[in-house]
PDB file of N, CA and C in Angstrom:
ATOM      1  N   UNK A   1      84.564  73.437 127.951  1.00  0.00           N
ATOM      2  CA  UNK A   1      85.030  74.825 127.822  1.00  0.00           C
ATOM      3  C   UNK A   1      86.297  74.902 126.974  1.00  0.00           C
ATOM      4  N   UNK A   2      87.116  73.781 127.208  1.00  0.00           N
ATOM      5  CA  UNK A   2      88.492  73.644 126.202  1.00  0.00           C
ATOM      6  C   UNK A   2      88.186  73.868 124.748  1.00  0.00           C
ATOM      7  N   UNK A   3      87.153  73.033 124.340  1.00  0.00           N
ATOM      8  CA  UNK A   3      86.692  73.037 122.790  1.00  0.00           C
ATOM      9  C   UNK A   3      86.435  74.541 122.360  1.00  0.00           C
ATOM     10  N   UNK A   4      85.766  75.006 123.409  1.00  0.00           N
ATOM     11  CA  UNK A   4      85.410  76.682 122.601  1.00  0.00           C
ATOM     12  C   UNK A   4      86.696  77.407 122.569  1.00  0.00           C
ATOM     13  N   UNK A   5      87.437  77.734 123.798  1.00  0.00           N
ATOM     14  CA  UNK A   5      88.679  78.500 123.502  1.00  0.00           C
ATOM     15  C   UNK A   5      89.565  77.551 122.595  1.00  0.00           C
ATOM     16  N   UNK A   6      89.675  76.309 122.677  1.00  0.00           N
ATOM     17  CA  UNK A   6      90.312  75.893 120.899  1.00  0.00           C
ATOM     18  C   UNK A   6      89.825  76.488 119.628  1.00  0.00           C
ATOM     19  N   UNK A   7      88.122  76.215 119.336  1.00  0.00           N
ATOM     20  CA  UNK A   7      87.758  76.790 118.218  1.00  0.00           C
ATOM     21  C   UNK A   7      87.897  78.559 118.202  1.00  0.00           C
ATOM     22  N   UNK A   8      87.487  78.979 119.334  1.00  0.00           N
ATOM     23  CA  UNK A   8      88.372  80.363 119.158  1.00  0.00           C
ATOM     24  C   UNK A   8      89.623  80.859 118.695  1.00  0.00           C
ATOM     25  N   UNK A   9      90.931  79.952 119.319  1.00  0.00           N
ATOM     26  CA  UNK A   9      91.943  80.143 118.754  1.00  0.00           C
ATOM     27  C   UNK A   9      91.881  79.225 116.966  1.00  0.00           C
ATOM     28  N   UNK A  10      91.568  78.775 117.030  1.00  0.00           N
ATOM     29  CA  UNK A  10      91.544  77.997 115.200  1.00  0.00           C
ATOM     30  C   UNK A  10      90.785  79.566 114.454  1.00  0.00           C
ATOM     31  N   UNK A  11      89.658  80.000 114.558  1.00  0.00           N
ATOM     32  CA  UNK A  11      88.918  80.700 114.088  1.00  0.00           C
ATOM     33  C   UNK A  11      89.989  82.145 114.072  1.00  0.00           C
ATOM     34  N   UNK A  12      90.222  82.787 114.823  1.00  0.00           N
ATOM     35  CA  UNK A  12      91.164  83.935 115.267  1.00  0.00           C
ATOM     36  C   UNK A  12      92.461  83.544 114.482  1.00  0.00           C
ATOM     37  N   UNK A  13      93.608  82.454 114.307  1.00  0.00           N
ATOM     38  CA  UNK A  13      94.595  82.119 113.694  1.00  0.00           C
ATOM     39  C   UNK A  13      94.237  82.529 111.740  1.00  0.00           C
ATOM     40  N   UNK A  14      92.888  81.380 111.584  1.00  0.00           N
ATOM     41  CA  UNK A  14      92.408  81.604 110.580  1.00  0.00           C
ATOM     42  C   UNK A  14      91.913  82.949 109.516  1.00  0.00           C
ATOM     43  N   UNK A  15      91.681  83.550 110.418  1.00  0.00           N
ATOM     44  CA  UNK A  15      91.117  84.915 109.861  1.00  0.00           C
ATOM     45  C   UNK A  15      92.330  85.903 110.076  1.00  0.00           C
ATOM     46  N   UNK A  16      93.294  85.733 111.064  1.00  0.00           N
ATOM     47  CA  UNK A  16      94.630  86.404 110.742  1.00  0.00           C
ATOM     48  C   UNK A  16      95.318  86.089 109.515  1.00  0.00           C
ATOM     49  N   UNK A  17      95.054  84.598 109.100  1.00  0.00           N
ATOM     50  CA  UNK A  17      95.942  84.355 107.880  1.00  0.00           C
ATOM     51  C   UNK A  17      95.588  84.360 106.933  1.00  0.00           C
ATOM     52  N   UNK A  18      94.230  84.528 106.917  1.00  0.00           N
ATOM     53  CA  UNK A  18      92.960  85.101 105.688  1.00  0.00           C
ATOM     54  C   UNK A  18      93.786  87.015 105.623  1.00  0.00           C
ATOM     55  N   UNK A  19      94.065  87.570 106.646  1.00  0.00           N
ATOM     56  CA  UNK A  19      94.129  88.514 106.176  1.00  0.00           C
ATOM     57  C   UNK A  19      95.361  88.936 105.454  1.00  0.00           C
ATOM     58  N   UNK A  20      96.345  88.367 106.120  1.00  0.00           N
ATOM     59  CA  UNK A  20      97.220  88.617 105.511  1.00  0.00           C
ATOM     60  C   UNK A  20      97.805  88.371 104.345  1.00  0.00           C
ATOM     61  N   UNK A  21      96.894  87.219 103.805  1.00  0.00           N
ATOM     62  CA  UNK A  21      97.107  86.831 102.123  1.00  0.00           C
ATOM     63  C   UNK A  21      96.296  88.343 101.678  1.00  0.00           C
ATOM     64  N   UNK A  22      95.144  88.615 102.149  1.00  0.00           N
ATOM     65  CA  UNK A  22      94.513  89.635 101.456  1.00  0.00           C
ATOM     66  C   UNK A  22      95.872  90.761 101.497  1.00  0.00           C
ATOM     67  N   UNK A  23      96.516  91.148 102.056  1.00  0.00           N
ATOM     68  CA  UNK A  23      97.233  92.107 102.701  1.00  0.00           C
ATOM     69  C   UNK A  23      98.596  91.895 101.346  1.00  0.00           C
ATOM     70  N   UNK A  24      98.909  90.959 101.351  1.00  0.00           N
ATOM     71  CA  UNK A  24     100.305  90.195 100.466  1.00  0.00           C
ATOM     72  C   UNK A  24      99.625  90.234  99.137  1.00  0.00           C
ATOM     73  N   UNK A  25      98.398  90.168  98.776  1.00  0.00           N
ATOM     74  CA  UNK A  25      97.817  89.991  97.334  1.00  0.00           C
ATOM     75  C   UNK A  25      97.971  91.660  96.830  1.00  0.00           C
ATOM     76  N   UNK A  26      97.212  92.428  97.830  1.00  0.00           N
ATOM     77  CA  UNK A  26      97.311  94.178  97.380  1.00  0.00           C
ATOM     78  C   UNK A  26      98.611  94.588  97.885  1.00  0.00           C
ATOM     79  N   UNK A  27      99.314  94.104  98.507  1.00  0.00           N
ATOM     80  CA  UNK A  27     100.839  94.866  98.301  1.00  0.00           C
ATOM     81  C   UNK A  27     101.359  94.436  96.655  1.00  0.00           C
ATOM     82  N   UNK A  28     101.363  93.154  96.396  1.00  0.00           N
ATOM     83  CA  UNK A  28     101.771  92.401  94.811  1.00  0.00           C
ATOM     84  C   UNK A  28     100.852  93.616  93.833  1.00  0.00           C
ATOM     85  N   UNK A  29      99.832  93.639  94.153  1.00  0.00           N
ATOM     86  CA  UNK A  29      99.017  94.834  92.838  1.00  0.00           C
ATOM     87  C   UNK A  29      99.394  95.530  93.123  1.00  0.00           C
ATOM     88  N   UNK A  30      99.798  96.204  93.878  1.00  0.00           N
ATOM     89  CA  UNK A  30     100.319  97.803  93.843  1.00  0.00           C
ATOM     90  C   UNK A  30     101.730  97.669  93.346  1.00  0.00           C
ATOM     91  N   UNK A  31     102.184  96.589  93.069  1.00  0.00           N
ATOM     92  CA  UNK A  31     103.691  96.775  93.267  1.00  0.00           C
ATOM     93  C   UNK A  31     103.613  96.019  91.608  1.00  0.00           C
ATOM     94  N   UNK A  32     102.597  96.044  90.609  1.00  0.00           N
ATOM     95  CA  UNK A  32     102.156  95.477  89.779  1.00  0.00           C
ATOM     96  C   UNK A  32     102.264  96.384  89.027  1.00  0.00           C
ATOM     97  N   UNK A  33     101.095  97.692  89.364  1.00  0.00           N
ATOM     98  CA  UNK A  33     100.609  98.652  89.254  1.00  0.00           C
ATOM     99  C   UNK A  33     101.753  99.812  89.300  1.00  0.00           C
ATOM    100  N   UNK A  34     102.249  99.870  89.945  1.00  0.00           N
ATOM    101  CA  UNK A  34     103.620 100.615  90.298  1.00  0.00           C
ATOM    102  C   UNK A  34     104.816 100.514  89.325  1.00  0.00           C
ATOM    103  N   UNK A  35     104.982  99.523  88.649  1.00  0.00           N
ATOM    104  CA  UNK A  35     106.115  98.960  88.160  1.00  0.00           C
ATOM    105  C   UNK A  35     105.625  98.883  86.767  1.00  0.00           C
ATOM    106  N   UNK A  36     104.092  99.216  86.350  1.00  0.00           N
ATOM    107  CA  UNK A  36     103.879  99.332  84.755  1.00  0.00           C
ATOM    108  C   UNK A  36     103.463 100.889  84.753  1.00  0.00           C
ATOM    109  N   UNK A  37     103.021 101.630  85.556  1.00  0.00           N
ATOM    110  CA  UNK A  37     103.378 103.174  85.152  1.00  0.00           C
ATOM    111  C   UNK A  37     104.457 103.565  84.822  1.00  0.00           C
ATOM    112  N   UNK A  38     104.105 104.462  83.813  1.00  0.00           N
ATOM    113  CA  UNK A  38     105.084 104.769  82.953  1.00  0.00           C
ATOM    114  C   UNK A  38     106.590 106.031  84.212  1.00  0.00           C
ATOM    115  N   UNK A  39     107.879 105.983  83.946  1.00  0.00           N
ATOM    116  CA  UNK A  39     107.908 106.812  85.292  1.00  0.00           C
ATOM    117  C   UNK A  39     108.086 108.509  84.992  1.00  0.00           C
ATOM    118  N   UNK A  40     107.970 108.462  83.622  1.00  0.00           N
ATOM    119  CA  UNK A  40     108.248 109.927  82.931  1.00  0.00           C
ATOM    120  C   UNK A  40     106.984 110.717  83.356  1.00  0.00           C
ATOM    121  N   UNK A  41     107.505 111.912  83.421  1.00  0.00           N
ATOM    122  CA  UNK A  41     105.850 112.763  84.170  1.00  0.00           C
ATOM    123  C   UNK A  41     104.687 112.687  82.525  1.00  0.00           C
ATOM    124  N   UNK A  42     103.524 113.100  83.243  1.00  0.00           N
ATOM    125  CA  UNK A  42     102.681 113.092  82.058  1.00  0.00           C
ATOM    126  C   UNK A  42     102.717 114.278  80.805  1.00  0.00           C
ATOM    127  N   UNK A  43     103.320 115.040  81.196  1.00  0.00           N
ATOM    128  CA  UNK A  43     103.710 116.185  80.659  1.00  0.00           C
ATOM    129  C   UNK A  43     104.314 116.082  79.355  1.00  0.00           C
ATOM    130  N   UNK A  44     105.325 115.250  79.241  1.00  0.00           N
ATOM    131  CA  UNK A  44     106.185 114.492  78.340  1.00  0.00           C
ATOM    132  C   UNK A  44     106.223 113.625  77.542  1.00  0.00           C
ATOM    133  N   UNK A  45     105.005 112.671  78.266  1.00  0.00           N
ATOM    134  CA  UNK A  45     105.103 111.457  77.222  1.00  0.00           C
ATOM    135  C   UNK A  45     103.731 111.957  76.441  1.00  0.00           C
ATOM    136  N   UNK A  46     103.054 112.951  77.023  1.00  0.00           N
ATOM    137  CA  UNK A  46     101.295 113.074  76.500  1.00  0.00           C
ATOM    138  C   UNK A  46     101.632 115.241  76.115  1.00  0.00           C
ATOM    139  N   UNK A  47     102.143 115.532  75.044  1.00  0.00           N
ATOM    140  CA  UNK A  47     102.602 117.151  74.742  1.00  0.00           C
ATOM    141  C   UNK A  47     100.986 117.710  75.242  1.00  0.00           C
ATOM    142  N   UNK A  48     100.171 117.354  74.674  1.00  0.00           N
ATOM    143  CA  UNK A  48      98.848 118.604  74.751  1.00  0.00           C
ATOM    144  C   UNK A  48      98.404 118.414  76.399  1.00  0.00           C
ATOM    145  N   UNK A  49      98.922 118.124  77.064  1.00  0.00           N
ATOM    146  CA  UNK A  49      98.625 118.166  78.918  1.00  0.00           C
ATOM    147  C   UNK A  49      99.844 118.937  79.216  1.00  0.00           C
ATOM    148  N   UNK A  50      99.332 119.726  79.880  1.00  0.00           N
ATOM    149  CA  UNK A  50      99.794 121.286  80.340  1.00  0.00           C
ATOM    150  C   UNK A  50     100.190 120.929  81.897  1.00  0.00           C
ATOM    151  N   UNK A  51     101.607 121.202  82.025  1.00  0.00           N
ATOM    152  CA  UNK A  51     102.066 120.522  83.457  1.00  0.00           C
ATOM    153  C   UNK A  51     101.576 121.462  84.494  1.00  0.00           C
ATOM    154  N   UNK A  52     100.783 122.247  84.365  1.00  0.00           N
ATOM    155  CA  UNK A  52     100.729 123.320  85.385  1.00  0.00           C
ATOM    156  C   UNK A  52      99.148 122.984  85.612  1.00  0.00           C
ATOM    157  N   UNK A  53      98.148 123.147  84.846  1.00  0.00           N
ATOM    158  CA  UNK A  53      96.647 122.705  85.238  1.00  0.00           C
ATOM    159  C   UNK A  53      95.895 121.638  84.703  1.00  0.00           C
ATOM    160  N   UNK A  54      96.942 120.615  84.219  1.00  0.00           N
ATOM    161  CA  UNK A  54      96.420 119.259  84.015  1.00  0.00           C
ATOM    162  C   UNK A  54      95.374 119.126  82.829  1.00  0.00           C
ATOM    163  N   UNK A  55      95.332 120.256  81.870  1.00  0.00           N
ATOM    164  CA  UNK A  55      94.755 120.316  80.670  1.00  0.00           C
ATOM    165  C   UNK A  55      95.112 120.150  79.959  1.00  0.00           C
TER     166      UNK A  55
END
């Protein structure tokens, strides 16, 4: 019975730390993503888009 609640806890540890790389990889892209948008509104850097209805 020891072996299963071991491989339970190995399996459960594992997939917590599976997630949290997933978790640490999309915080880094957003913060990727975040940091190469431009920060001037679109209005400004693009004249023929109309700040009021996005045309």
């Amino acid at each position: 019975m020891a072996s299963v609640i071991g491989a339970a806890v190995v399996l459960a540890v594992g997939v917590a730390a599976f997630l949290l790389l997933l978790l640490g990889l999309d915080v880094a892209i957003l913060i990727k993503l975040r940091s190469s948008i431009p920060q001037e509104p679109l209005w400004e850097t693009h004249p023929h888009v109309d700040a009021l209805d996005g045309t």
